[in-house]
Structures are given as structure tokens and as C-alpha cells.
PDB file of N, CA and C in Angstrom:
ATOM      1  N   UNK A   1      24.520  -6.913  11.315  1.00  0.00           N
ATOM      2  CA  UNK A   1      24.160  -6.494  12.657  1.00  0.00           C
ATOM      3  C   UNK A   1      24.643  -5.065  12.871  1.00  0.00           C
ATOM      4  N   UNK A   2      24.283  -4.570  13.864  1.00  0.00           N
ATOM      5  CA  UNK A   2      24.340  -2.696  14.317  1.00  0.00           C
ATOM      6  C   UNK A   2      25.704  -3.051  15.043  1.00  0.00           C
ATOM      7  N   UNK A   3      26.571  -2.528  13.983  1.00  0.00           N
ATOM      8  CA  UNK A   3      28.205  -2.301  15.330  1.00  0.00           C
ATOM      9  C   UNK A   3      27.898  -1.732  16.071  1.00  0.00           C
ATOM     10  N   UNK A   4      26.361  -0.742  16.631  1.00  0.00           N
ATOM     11  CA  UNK A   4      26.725  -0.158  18.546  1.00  0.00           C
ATOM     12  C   UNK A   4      26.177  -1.307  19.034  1.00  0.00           C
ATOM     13  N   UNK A   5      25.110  -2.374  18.829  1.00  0.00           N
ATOM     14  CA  UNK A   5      24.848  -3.875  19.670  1.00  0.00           C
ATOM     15  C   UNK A   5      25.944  -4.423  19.323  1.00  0.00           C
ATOM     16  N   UNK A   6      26.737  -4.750  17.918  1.00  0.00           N
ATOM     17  CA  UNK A   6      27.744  -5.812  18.412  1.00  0.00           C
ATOM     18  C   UNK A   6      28.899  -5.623  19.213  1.00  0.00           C
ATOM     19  N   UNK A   7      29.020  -4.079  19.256  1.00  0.00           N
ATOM     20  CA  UNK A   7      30.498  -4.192  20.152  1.00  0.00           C
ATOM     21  C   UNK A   7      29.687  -3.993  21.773  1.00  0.00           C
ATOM     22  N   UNK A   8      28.311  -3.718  21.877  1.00  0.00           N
ATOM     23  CA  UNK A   8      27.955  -3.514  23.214  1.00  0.00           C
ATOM     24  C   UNK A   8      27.939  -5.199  23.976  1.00  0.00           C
ATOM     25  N   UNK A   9      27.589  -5.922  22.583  1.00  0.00           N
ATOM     26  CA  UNK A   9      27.958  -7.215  23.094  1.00  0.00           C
ATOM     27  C   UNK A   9      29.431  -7.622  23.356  1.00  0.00           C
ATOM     28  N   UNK A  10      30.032  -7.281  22.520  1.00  0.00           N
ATOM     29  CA  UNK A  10      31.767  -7.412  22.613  1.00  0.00           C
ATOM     30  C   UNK A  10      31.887  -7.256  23.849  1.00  0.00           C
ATOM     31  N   UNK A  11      31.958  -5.520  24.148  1.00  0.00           N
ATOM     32  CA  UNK A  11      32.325  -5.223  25.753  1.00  0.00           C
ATOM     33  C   UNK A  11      31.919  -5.817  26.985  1.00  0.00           C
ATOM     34  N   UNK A  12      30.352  -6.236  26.581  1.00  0.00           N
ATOM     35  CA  UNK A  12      29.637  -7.064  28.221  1.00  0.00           C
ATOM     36  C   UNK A  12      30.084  -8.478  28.059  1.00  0.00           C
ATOM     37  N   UNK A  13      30.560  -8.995  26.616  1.00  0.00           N
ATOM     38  CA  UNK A  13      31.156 -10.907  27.075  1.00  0.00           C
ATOM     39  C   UNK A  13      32.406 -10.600  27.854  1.00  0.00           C
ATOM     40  N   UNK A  14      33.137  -9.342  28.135  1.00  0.00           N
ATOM     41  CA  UNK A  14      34.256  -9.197  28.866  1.00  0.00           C
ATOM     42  C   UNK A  14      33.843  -9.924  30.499  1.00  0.00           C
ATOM     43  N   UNK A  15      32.779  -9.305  30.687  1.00  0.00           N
ATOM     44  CA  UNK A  15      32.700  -9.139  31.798  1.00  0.00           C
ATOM     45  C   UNK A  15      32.124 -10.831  32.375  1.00  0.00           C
ATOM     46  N   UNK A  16      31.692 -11.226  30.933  1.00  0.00           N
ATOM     47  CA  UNK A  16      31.096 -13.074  31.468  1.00  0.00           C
ATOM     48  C   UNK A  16      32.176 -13.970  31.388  1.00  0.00           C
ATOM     49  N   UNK A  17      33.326 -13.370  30.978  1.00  0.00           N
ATOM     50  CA  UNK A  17      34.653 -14.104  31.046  1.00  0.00           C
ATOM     51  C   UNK A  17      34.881 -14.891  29.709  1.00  0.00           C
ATOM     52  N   UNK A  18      34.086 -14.369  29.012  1.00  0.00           N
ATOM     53  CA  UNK A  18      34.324 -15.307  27.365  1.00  0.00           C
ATOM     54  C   UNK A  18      35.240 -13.791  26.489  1.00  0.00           C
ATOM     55  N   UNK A  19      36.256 -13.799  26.679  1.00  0.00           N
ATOM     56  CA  UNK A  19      36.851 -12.488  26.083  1.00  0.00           C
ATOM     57  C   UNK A  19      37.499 -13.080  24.447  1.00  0.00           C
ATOM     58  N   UNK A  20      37.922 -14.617  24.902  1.00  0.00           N
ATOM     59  CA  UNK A  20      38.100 -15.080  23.455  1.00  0.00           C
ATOM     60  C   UNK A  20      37.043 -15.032  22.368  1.00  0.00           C
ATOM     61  N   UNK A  21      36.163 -15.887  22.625  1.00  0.00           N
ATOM     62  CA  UNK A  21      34.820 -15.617  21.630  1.00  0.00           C
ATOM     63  C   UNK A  21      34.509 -14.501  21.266  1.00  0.00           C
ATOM     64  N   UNK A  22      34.625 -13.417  22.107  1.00  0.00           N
ATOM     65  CA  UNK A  22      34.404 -12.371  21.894  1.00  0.00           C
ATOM     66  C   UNK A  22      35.154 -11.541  20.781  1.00  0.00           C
ATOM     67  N   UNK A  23      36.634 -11.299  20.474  1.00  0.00           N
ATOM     68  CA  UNK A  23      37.253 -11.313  19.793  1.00  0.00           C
ATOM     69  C   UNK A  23      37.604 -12.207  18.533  1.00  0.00           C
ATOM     70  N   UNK A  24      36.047 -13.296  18.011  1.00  0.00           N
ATOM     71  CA  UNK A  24      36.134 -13.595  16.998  1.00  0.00           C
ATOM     72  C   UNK A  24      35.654 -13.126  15.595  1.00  0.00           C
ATOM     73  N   UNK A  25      34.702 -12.427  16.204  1.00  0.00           N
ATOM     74  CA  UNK A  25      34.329 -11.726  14.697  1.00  0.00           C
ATOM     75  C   UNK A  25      34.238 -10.084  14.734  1.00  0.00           C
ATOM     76  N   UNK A  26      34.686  -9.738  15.873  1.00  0.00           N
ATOM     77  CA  UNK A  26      34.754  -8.421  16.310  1.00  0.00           C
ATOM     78  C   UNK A  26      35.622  -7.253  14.622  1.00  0.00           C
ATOM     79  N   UNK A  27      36.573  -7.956  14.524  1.00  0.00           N
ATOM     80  CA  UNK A  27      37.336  -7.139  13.828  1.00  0.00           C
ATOM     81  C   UNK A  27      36.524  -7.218  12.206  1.00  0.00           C
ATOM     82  N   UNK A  28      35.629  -7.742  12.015  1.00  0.00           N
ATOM     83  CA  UNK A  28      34.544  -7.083  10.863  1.00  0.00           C
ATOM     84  C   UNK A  28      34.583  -5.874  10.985  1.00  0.00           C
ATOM     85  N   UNK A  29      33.840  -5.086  12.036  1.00  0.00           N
ATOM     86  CA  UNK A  29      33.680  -4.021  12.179  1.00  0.00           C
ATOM     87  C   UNK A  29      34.668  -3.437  11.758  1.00  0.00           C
ATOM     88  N   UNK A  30      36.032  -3.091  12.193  1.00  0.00           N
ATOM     89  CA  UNK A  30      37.103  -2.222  11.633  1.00  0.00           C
ATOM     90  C   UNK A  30      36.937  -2.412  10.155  1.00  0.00           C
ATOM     91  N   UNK A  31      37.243  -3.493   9.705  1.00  0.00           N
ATOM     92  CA  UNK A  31      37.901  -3.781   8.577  1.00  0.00           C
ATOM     93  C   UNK A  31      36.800  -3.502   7.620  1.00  0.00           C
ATOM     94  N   UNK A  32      35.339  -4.021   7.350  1.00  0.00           N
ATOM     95  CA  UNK A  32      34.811  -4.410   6.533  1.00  0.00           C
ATOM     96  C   UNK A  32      34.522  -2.502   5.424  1.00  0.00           C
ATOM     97  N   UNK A  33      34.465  -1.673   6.627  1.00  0.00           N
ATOM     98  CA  UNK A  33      34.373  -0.281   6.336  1.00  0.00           C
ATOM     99  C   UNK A  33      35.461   0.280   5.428  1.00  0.00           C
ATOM    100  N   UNK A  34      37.031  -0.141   5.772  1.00  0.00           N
ATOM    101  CA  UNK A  34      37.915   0.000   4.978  1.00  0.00           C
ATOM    102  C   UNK A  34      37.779  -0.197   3.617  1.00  0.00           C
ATOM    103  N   UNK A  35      37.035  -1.915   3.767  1.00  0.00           N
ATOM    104  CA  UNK A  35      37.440  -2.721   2.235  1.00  0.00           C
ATOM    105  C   UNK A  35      36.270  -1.919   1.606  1.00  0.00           C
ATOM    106  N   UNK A  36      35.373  -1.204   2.270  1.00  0.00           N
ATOM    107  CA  UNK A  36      33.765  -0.992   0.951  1.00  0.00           C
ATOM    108  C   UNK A  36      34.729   0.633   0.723  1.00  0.00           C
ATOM    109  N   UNK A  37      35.299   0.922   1.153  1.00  0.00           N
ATOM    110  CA  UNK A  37      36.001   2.502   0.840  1.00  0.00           C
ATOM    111  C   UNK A  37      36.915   2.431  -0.435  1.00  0.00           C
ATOM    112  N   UNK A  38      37.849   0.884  -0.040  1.00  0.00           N
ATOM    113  CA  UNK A  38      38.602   1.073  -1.198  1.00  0.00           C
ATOM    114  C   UNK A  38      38.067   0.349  -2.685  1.00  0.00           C
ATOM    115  N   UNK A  39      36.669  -0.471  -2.294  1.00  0.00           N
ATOM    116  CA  UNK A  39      36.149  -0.764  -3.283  1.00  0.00           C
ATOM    117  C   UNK A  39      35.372   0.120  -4.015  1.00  0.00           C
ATOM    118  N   UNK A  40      35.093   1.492  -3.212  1.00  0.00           N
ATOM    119  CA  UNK A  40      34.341   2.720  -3.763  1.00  0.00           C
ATOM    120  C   UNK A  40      35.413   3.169  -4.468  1.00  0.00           C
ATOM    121  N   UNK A  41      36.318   3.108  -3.772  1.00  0.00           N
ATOM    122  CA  UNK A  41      37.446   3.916  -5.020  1.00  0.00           C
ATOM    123  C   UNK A  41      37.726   3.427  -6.175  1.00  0.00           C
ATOM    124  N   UNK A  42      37.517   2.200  -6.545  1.00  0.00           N
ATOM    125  CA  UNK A  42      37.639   1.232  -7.638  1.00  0.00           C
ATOM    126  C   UNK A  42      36.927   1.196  -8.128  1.00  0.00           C
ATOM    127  N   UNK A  43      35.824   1.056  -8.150  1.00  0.00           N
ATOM    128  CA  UNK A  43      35.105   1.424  -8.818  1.00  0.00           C
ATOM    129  C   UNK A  43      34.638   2.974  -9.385  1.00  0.00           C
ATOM    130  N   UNK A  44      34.891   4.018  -8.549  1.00  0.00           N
ATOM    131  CA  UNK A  44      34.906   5.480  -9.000  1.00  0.00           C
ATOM    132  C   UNK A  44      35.957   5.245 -10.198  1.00  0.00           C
ATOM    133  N   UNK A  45      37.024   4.674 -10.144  1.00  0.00           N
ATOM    134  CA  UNK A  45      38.491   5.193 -10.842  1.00  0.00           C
ATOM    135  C   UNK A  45      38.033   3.802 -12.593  1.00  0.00           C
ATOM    136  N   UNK A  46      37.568   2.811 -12.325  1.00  0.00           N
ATOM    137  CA  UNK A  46      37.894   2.311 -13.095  1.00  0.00           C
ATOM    138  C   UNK A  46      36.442   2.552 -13.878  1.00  0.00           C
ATOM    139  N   UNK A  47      35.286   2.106 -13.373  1.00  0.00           N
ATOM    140  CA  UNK A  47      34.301   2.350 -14.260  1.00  0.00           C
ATOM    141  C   UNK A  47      33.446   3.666 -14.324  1.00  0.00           C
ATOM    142  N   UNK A  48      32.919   3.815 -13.139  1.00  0.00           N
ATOM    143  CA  UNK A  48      32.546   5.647 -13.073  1.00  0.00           C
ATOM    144  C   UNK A  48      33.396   6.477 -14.456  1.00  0.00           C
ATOM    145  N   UNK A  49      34.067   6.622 -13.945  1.00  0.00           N
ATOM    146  CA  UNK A  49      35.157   7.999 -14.759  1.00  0.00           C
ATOM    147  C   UNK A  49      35.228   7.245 -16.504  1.00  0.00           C
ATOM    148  N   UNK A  50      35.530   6.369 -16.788  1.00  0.00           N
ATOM    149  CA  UNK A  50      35.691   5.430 -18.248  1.00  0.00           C
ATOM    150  C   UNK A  50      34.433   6.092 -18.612  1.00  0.00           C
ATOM    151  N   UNK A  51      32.994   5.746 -18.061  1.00  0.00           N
ATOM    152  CA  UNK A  51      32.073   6.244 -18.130  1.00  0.00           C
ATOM    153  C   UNK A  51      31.309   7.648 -18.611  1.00  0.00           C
ATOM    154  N   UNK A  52      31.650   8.052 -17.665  1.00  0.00           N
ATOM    155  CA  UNK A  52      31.840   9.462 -18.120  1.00  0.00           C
ATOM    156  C   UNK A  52      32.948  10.117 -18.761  1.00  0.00           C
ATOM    157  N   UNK A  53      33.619   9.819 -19.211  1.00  0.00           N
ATOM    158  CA  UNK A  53      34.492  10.209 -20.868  1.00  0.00           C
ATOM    159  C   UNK A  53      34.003   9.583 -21.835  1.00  0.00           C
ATOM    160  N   UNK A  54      33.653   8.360 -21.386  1.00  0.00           N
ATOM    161  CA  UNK A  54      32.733   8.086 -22.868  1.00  0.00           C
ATOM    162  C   UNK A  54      31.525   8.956 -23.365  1.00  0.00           C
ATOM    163  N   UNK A  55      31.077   9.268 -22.530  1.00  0.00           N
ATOM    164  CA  UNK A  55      29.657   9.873 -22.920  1.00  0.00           C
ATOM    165  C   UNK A  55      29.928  11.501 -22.794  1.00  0.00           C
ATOM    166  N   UNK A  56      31.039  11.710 -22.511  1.00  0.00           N
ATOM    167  CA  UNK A  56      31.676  13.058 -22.817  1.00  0.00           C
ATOM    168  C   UNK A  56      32.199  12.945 -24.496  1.00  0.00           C
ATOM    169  N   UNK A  57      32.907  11.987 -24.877  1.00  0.00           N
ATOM    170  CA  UNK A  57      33.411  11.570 -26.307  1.00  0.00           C
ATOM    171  C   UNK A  57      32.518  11.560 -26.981  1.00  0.00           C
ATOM    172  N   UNK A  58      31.322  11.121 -26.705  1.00  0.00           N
ATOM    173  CA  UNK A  58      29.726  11.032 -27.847  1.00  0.00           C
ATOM    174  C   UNK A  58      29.058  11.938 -27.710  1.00  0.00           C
ATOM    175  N   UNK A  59      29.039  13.027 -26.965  1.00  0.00           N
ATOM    176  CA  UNK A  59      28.494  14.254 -27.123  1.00  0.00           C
ATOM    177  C   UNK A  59      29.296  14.814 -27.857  1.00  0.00           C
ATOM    178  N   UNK A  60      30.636  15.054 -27.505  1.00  0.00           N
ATOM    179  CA  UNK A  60      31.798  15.784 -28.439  1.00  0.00           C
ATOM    180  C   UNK A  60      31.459  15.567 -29.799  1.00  0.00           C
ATOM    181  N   UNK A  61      31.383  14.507 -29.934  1.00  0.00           N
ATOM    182  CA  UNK A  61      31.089  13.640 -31.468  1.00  0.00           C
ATOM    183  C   UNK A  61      30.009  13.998 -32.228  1.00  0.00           C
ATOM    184  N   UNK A  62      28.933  14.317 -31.246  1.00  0.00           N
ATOM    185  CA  UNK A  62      27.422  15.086 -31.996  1.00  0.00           C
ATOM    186  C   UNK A  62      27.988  16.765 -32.048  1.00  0.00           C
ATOM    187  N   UNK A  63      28.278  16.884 -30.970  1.00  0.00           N
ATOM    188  CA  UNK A  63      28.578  18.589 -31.626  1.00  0.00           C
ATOM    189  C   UNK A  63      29.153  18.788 -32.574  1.00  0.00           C
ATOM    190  N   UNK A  64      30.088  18.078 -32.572  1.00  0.00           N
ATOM    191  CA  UNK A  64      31.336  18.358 -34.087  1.00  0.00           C
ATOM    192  C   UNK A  64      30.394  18.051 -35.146  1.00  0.00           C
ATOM    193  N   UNK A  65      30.076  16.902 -35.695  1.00  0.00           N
ATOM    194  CA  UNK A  65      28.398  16.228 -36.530  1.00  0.00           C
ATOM    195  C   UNK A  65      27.346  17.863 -36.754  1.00  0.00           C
ATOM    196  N   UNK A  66      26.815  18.191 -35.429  1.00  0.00           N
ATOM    197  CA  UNK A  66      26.284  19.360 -35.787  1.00  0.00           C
ATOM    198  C   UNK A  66      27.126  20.666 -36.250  1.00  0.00           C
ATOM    199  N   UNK A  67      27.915  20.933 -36.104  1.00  0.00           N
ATOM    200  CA  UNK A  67      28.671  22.026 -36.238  1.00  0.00           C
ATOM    201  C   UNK A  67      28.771  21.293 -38.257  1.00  0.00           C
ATOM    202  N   UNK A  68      29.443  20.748 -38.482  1.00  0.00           N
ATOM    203  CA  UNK A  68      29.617  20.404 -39.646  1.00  0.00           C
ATOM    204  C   UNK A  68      27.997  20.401 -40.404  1.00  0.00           C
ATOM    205  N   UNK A  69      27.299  19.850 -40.071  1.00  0.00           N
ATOM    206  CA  UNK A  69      26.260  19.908 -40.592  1.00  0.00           C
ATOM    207  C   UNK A  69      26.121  21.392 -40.799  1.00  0.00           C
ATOM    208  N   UNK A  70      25.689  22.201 -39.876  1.00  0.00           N
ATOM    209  CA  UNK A  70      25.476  23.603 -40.019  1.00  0.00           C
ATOM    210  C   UNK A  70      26.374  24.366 -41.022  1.00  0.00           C
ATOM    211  N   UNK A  71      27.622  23.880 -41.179  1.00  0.00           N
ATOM    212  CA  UNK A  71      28.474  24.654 -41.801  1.00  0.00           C
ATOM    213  C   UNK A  71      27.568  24.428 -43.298  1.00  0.00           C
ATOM    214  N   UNK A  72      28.146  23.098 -43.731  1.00  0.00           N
ATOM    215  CA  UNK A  72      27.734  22.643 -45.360  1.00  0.00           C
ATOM    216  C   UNK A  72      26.449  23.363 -45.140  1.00  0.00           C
ATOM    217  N   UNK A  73      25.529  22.964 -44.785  1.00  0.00           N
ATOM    218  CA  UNK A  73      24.180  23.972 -45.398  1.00  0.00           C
ATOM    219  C   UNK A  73      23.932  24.869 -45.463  1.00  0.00           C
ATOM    220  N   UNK A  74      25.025  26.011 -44.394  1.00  0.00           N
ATOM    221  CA  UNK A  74      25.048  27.566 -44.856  1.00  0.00           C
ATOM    222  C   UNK A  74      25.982  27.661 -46.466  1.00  0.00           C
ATOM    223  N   UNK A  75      27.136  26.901 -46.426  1.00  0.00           N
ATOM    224  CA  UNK A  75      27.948  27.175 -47.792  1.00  0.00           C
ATOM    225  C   UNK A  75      26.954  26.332 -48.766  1.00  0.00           C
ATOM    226  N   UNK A  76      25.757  25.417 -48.793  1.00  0.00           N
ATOM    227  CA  UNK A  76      25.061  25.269 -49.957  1.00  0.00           C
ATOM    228  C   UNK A  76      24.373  26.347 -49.799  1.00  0.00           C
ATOM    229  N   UNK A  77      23.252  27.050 -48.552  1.00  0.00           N
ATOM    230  CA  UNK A  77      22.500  28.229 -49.023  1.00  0.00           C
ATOM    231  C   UNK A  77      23.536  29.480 -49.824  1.00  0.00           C
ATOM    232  N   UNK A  78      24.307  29.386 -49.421  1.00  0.00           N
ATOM    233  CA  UNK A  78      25.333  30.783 -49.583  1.00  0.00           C
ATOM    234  C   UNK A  78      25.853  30.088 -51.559  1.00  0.00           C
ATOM    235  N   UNK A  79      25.750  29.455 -52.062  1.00  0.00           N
ATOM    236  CA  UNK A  79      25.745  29.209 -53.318  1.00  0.00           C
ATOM    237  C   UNK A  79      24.256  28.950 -54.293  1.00  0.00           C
TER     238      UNK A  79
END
């Protein structure tokens, strides 16, 4: 649901005298924003980034591969 209707509902059950009900699922809103923030961070830190060093490590790995390659076949042309 749209937190500006659910808390517009929050604020007007004040006024119908149901303030308990009202305060039952209200605190989604705060919270649920927190938990997807620190689950963004967990996921940035643990798989994102692993991620990208790996595929930083396998490029590394082809350049070095090419660089070597290039070498030996100039020292076979050069003999």
C-alpha cells in the first residue's frame, strides 16, 4: 500500500476513536525501509563486490595470458 494513504488512514482512525488498531501495522512503514537499506548493503558488500573482483581476476588473467603470448612469439620471430 502507498504510505501517504496508509498513514492518511492512520491519522483519520484518530479521529474515529480506533487509535489502537490504528497503531497495528503502522510501524511497517518506518521499519520496512530500514531493513531493504541494510539488506542493500549486504548484498552490495557480500555478493556485488566478490563479483566484481572476480571478473576483475579473469580479465587480469587474460591480460597476463596475452602479454605472455605476445612476448614468446616476438622471441620465436626474433630467432
Amino acid at each position: 500500500m502507498n504510505p501517504a494513504v496508509a498513514l492518511g488512514i492512520f491519522f483519520s482512525s484518530w479521529f474515529n476513536g480506533e487509535i489502537g488498531k490504528a497503531f497495528e501495522y503502522v510501524w511497517l512503514y518506518p521499519v520496512f525501509p530500514f531493513m531493504g537499506a541494510v539488506l542493500a548493503v549486504f548484498f552490495f558488500e557480500f555478493v556485488f563486490k566478490k563479483t566484481q573482483v572476480m571478473i576483475n581476476n579473469l580479465n587480469a588473467e587474460d591480460t597476463e595470458v596475452n602479454e605472455l603470448e605476445q612476448a614468446f612469439e616476438q622471441e620465436i620471430n626474433i630467432k
